[in-house]
Protein backbone atom coordinates (compact mmCIF):
# COMPACT_ATOMS: atom_id res chain seq x y z
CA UNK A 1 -6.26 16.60 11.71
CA UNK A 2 -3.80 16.05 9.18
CA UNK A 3 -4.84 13.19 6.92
CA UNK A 4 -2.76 9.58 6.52
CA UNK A 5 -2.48 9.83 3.14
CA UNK A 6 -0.83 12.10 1.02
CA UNK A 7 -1.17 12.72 -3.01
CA UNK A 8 2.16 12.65 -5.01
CA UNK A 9 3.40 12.81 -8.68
CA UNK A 10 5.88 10.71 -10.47
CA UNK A 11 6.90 13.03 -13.47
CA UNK A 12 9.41 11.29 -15.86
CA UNK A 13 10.87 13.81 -18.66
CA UNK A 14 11.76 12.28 -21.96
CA UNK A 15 15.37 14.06 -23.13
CA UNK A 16 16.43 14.79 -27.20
CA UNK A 17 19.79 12.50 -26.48
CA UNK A 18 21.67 11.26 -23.48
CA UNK A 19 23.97 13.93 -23.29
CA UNK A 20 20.99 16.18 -22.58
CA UNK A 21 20.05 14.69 -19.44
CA UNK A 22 21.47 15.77 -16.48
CA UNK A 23 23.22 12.46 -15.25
CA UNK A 24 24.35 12.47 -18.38
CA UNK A 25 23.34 9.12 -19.82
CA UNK A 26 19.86 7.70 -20.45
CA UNK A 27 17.11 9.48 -22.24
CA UNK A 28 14.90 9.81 -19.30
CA UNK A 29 14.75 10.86 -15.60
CA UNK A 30 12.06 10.47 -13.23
CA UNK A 31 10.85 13.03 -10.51
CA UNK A 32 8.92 12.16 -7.81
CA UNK A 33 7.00 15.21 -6.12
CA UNK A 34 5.27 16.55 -2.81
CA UNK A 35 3.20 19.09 -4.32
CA UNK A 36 1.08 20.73 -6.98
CA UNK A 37 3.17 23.75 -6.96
CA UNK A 38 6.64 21.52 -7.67
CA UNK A 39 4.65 19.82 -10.19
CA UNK A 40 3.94 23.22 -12.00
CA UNK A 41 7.69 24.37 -11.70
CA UNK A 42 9.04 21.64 -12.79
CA UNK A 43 6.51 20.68 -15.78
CA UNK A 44 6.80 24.76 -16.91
CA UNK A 45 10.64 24.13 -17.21
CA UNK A 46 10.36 21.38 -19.21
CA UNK A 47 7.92 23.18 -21.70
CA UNK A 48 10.90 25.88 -22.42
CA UNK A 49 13.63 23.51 -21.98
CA UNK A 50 14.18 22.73 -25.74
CA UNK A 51 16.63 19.21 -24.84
CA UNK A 52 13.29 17.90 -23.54
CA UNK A 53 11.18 16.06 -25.94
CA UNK A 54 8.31 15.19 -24.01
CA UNK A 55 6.96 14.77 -20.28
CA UNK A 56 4.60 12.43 -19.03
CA UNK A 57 2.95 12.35 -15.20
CA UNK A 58 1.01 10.52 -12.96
CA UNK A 59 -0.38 11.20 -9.37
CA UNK A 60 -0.49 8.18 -7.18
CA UNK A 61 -1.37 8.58 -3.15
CA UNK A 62 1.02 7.43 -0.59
CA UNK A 63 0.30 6.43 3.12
CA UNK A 64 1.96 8.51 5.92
CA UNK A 65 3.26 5.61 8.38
CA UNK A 66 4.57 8.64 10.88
CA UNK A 67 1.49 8.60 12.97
CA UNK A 68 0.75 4.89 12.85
CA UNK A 69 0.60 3.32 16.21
CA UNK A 70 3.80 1.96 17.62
CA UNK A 71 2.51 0.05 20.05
CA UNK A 72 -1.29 -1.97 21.49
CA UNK A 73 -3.98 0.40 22.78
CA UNK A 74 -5.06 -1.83 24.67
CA UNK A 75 -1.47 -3.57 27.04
CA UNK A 76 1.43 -1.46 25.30
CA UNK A 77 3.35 -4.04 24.20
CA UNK A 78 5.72 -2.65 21.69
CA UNK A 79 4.85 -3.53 18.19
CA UNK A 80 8.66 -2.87 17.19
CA UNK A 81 11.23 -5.90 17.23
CA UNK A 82 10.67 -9.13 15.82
CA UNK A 83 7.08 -11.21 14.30
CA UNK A 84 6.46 -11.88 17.96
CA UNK A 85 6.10 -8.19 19.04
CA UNK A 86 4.54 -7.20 15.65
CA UNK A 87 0.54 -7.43 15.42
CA UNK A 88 -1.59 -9.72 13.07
CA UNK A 89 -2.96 -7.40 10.24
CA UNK A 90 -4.34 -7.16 7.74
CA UNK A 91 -5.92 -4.63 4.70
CA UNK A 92 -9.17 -3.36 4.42
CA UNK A 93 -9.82 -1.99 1.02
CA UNK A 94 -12.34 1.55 1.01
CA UNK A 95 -12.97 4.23 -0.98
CA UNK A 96 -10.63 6.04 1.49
CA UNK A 97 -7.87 4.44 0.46
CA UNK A 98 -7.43 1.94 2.87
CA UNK A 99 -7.38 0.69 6.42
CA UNK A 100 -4.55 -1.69 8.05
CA UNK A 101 -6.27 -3.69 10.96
CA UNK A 102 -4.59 -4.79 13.58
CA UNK A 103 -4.47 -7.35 16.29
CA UNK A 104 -2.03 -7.46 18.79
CA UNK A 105 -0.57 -10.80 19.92
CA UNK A 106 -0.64 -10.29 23.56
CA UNK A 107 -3.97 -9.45 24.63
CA UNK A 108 -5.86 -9.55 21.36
CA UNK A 109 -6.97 -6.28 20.87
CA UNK A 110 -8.12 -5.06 17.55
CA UNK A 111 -7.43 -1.85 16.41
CA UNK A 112 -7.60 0.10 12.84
CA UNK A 113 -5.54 2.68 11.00
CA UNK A 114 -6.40 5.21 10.15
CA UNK A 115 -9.51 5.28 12.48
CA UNK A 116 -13.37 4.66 9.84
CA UNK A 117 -14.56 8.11 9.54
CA UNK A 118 -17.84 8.79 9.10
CA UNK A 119 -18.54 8.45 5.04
CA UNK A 120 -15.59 5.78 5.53
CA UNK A 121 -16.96 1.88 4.43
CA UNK A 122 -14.07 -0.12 4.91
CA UNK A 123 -15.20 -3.86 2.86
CA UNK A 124 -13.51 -6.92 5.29
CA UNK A 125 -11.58 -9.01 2.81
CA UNK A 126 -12.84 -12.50 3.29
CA UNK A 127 -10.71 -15.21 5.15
CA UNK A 128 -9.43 -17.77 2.57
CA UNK A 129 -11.88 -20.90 2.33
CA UNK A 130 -10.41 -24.31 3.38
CA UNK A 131 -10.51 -26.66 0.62
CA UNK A 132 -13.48 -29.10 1.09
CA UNK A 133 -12.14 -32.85 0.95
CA UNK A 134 -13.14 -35.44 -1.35
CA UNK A 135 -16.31 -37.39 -0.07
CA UNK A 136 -14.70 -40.48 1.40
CA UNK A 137 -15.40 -43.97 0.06
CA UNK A 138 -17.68 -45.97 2.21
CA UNK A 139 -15.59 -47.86 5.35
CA UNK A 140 -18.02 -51.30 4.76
CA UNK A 141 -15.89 -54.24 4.57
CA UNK A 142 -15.61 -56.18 1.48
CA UNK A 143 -17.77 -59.61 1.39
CA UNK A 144 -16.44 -62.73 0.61
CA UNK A 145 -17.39 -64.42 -2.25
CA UNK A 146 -18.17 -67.44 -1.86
């Protein structure tokens, strides 16, 4: 099982002057990369390239939408087209990474990507609360004075 997320690196390389960069202006370029292995190529290069000055990276994990459901589990109604083919969702933050939660507009059936795992603990992100209104003033009549 191949998972639905994925680790990358942004890698942006700081150059002496503009003219050392390879586009030729700006002092820095930014990489964005699959793997450790392009990381280490491309971070060794830039430790004997003398036009660099300095490097900097970070790794940041992206989801893999390729094997995301295209359409309800439980009718298969399409979810592509327009909002009213497209389910309801929303995000369920876990120390995963994540689950999207859908609902499909036809039938109503819930469904979650990627599927909880066990050791997954996805945390429901609570429904906005409706703003309470102002205690009303009392309906009684006023008395005449007499």
């Amino acid at each position: 099982m191949t998972l639905p997320w994925r680790f990358r690196w942004r890698v942006t390389l700081y150059w002496e002057s503009a003219n050392d960069s390879p586009a030729g202006w700006g002092k820095e370029s930014v990489h964005h990369l699959d793997n450790v292995f392009q990381l280490r190529d491309l971070i060794m290069r830039a430790r004997r390239d003398p036009r660099i000055a300095d490097y900097r990276y970070v790794r940041y994990v992206e989801r893999d939408w390729s094997k995301s459901p295209t359409s309800c589990p439980g009718c298969g109604t399409s979810y592509q087209g327009g909002s009213a083919n497209r389910p309801r969702g929303g995000w369920l933050p876990c120390d995963c990474g994540g689950h999207q939660a859908d609902e499909c507009r036809v039938c109503g059936h819930r469904s979650v990507y990627p599927a909880v795992a066990p050791g997954c603990e996805p945390t429901p992100v609570p429904a906005p609360r409706k703003q309470q209104e102002a205690p009303r003033k009392s309906q009684e009549t006023p008395r005449k004075s007499r």
